[in-house]
N, C-alpha and C. Protein backbone atom coordinates (compact mmCIF):
# COMPACT_ATOMS: atom_id res chain seq x y z
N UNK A 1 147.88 107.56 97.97
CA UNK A 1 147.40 106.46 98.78
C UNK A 1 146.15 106.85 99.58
N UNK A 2 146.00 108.24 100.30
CA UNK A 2 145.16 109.02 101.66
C UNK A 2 143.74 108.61 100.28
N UNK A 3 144.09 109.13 98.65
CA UNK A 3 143.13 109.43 97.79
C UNK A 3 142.39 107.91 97.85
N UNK A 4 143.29 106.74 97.75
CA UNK A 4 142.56 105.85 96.91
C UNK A 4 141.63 104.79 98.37
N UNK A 5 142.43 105.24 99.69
CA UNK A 5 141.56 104.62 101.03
C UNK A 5 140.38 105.39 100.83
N UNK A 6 140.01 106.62 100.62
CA UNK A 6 139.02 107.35 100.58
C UNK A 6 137.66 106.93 99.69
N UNK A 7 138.74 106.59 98.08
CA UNK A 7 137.55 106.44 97.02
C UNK A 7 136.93 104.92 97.49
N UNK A 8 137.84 103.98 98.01
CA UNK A 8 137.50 102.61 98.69
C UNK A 8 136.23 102.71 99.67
N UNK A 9 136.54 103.51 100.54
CA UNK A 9 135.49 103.66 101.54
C UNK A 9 134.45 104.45 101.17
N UNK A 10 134.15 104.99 99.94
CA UNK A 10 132.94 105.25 99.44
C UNK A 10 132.25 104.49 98.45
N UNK A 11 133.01 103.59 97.91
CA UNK A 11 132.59 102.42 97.40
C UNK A 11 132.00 101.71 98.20
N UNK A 12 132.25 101.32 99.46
CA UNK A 12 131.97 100.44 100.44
C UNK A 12 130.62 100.85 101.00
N UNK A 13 130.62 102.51 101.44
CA UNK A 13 129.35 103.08 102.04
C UNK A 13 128.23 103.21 101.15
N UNK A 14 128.64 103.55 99.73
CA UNK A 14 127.53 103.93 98.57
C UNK A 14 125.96 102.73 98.87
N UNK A 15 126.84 101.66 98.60
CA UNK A 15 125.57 100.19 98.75
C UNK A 15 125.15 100.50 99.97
N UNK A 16 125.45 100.70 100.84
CA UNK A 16 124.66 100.06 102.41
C UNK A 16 123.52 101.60 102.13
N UNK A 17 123.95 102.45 102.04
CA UNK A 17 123.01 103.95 102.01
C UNK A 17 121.90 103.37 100.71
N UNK A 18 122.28 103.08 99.60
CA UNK A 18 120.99 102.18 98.59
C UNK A 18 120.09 101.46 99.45
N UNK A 19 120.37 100.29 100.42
CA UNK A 19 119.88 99.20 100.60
C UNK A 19 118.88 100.09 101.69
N UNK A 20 118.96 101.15 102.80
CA UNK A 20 118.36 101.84 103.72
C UNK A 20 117.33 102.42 103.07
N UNK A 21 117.09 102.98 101.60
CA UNK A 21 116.23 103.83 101.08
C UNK A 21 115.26 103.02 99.81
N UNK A 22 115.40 101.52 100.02
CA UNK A 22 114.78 100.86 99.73
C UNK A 22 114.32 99.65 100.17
N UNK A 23 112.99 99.11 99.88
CA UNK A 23 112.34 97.61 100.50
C UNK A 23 112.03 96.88 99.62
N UNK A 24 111.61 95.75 99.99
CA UNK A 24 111.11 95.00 98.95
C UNK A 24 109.69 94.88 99.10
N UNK A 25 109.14 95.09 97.85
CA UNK A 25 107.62 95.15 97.92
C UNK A 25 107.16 93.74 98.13
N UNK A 26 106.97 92.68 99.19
CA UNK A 26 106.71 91.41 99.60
C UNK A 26 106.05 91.92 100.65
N UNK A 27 104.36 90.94 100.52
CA UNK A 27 103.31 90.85 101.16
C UNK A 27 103.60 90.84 102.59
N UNK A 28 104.91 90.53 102.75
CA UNK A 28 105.15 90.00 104.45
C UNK A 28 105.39 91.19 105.26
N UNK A 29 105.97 91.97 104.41
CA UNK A 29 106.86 93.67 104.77
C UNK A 29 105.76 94.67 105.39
N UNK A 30 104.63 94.12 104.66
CA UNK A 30 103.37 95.07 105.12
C UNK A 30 102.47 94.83 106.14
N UNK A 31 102.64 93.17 106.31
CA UNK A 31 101.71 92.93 107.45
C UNK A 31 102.09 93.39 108.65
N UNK A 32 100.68 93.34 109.90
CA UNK A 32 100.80 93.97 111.13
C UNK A 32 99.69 94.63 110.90
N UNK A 33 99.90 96.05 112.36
CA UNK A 33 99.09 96.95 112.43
C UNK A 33 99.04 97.84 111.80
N UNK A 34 98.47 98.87 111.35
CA UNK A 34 98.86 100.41 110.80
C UNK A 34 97.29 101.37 111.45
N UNK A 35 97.73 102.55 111.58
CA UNK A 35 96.72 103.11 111.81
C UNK A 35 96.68 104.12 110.87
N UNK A 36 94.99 104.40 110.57
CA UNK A 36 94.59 105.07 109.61
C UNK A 36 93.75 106.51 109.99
N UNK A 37 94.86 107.69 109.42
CA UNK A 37 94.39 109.20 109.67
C UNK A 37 93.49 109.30 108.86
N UNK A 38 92.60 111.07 109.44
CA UNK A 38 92.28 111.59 107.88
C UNK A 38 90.60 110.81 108.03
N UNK A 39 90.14 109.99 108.58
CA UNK A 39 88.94 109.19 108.02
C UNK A 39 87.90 109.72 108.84
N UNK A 40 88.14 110.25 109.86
CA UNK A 40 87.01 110.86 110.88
C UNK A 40 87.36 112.01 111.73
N UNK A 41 86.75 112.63 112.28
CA UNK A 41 86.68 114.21 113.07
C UNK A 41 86.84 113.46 114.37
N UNK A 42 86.82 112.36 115.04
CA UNK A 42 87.14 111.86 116.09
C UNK A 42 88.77 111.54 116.35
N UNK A 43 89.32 111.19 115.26
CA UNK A 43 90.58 110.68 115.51
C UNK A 43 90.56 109.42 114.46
N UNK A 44 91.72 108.76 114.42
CA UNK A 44 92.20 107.52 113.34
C UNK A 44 91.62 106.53 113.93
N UNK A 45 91.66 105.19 112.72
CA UNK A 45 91.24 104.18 113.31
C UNK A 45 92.58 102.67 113.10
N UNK A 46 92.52 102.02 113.17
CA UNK A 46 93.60 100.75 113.14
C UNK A 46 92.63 100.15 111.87
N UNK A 47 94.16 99.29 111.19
CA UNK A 47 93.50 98.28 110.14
C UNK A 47 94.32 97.63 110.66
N UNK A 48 94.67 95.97 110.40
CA UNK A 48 95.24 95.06 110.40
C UNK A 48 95.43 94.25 109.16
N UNK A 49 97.14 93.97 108.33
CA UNK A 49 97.18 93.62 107.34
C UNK A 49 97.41 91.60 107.47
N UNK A 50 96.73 90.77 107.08
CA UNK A 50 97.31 89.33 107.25
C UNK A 50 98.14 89.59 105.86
N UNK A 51 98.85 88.21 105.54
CA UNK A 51 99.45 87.68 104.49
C UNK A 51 98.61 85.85 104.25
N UNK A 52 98.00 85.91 105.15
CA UNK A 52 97.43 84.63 104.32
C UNK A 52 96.78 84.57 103.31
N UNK A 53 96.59 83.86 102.11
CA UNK A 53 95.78 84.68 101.08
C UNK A 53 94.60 83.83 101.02
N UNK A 54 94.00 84.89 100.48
CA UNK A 54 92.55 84.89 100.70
C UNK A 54 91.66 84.85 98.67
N UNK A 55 91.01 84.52 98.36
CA UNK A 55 90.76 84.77 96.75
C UNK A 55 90.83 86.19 96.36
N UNK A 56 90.16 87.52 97.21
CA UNK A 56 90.73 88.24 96.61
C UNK A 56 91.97 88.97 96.93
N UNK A 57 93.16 88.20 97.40
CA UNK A 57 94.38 89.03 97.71
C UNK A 57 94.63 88.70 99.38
N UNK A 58 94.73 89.35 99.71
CA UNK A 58 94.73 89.06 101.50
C UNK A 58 93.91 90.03 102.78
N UNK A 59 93.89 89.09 103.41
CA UNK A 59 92.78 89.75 104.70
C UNK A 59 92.86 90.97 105.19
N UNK A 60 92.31 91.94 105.30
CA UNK A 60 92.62 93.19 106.27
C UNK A 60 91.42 93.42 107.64
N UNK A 61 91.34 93.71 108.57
CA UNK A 61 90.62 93.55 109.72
C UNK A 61 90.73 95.05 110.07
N UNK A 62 89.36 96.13 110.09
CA UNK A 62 89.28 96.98 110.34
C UNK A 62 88.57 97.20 112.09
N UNK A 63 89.42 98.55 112.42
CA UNK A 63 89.13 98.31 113.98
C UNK A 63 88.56 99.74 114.32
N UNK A 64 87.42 99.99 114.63
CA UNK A 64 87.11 101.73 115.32
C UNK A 64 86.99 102.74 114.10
N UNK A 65 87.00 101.89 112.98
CA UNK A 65 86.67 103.19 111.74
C UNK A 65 85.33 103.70 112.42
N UNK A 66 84.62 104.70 111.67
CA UNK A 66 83.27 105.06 111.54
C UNK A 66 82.99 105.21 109.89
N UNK A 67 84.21 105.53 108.97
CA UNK A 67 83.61 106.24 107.49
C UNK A 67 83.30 105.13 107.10
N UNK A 68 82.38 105.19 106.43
CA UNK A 68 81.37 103.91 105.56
C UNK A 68 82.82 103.41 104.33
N UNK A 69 83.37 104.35 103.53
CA UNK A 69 83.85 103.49 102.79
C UNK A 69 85.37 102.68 103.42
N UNK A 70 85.52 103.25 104.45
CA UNK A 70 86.94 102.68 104.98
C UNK A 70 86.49 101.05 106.02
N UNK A 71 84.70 101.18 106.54
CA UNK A 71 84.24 99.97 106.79
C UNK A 71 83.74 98.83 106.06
N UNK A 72 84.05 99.32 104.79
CA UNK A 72 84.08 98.22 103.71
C UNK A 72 84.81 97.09 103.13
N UNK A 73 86.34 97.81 103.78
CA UNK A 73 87.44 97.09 103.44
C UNK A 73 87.38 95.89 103.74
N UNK A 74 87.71 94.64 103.57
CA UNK A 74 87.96 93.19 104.27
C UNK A 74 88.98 92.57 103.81
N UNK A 75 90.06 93.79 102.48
CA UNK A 75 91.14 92.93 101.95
C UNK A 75 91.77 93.83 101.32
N UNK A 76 93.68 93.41 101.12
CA UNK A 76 94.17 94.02 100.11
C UNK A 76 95.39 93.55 99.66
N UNK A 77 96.19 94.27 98.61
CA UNK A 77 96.94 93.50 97.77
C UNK A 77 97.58 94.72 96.70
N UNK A 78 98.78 93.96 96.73
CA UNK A 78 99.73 95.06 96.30
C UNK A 78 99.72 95.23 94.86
N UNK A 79 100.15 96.15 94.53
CA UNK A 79 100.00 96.78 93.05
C UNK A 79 100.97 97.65 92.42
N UNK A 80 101.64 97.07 91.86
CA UNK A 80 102.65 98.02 91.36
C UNK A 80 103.19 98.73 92.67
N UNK A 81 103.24 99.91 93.20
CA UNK A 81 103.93 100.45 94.03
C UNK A 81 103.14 101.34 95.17
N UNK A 82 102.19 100.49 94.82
CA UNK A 82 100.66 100.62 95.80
C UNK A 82 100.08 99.61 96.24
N UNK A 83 98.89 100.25 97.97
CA UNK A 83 98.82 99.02 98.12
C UNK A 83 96.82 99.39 97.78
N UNK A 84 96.85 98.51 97.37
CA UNK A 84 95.27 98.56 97.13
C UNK A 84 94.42 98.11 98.14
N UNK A 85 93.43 98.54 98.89
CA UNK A 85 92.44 98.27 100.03
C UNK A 85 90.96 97.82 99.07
N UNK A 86 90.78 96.48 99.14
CA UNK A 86 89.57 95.77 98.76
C UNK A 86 88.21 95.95 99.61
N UNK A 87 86.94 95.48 98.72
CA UNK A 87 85.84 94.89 99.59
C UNK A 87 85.91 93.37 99.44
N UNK A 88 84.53 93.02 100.11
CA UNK A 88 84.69 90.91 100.08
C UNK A 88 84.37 90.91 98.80
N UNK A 89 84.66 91.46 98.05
CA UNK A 89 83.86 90.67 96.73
C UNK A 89 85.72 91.26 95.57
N UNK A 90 86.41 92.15 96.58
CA UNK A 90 87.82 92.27 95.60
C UNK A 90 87.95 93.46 94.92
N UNK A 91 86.51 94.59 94.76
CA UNK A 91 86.36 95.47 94.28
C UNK A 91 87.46 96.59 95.03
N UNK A 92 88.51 97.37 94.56
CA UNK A 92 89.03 98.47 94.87
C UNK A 92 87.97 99.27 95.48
N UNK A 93 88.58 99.69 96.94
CA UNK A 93 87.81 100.74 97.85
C UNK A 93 88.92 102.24 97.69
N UNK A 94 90.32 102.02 97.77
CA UNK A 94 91.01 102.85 97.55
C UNK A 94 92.28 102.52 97.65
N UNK A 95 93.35 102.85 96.98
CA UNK A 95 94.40 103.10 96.37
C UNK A 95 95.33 103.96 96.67
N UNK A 96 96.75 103.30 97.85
CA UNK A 96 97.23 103.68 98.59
C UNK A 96 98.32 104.10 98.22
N UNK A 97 99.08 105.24 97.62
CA UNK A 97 100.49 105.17 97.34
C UNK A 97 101.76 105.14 98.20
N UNK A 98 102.51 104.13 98.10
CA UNK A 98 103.76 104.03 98.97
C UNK A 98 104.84 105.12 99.01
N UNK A 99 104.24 105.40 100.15
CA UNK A 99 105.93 107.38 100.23
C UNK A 99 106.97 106.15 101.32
N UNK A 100 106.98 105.60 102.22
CA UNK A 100 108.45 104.72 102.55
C UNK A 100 107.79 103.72 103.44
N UNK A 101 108.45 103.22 103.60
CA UNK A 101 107.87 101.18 104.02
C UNK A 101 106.83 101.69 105.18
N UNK A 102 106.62 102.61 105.74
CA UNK A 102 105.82 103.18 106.77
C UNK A 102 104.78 104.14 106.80
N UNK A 103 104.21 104.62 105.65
CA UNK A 103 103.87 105.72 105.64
C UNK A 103 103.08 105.61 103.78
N UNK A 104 101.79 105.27 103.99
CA UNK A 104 100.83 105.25 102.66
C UNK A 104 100.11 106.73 102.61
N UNK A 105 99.74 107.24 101.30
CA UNK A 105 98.71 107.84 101.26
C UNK A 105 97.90 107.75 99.97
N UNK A 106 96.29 108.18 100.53
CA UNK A 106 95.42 108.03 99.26
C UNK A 106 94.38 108.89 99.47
N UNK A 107 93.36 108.56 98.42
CA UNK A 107 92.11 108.90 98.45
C UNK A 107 91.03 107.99 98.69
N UNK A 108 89.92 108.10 99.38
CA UNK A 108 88.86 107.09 99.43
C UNK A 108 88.08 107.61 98.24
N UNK A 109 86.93 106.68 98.12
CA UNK A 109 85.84 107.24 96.78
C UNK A 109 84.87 108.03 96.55
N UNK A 110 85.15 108.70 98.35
CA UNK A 110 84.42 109.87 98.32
C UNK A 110 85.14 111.22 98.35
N UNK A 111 86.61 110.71 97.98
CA UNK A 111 88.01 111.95 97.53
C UNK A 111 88.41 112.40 98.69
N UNK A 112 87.90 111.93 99.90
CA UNK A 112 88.41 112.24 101.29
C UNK A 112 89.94 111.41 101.30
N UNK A 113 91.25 112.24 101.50
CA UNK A 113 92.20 111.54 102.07
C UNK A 113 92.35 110.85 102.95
N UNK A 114 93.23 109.99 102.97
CA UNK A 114 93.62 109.00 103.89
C UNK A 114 95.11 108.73 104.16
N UNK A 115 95.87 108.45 105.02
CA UNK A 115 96.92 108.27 105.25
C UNK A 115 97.21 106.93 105.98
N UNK A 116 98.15 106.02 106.10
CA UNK A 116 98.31 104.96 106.56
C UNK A 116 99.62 104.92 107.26
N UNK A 117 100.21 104.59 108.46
CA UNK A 117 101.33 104.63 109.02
C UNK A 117 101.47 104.16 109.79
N UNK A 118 102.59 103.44 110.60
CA UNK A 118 102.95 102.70 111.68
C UNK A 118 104.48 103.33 112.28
């Protein structure tokens, strides 16, 4: 009986521990603030993600960068299991890979890393 309350209650815990170590990749999950390491010898700067969409994908609002290609951004949009950072015209600036609902990293196009986190 002690055996089969046991195997029950790990049946029960197994799902909820799944559902903690995963998100759903929806545009909404990402919006807000994030601040962005890695881009300058001064310190990070803030991006801001909307979800309204925009033609190429959705708005991003850069705040206190200085690196030229991270002041290019004006948009982005998810990709497979990345989030992609646009210019106004939709062109990929750089290509963010998702490590957990909080925490991006990439390269810009001048191979300088970048990190993204909230």
């Amino acid at each position: 009986m002690r055996r089969a309350i046991a195997f029950a209650s790990l049946l029960m815990i197994a799902p909820l521990a799944a559902q903690e170590n995963t998100f759903a990749l929806k545009p909404e999950n990402f919006a807000g603030d994030w601040t962005i390491s890695d881009t300058n010898p001064t310190g990070g700067c803030r991006i801001t993600f909307e979800v309204s969409k925009s033609p190429f994908g959705y708005p991003a609002y850069v705040f206190g960068c200085t690196a030229d290609d991270i002041l290019r951004v004006s948009g982005w949009r998810l990709r497979n299991t990345s989030i992609m950072l646009t210019d106004d015209k939709g062109a990929p600036v750089v290509l963010l890979k998702i490590k957990d609902r909080n925490h991006f990293k990439g390269n810009v196009s001048s191979g300088r890393s970048i990190v993204l986190s909230r």
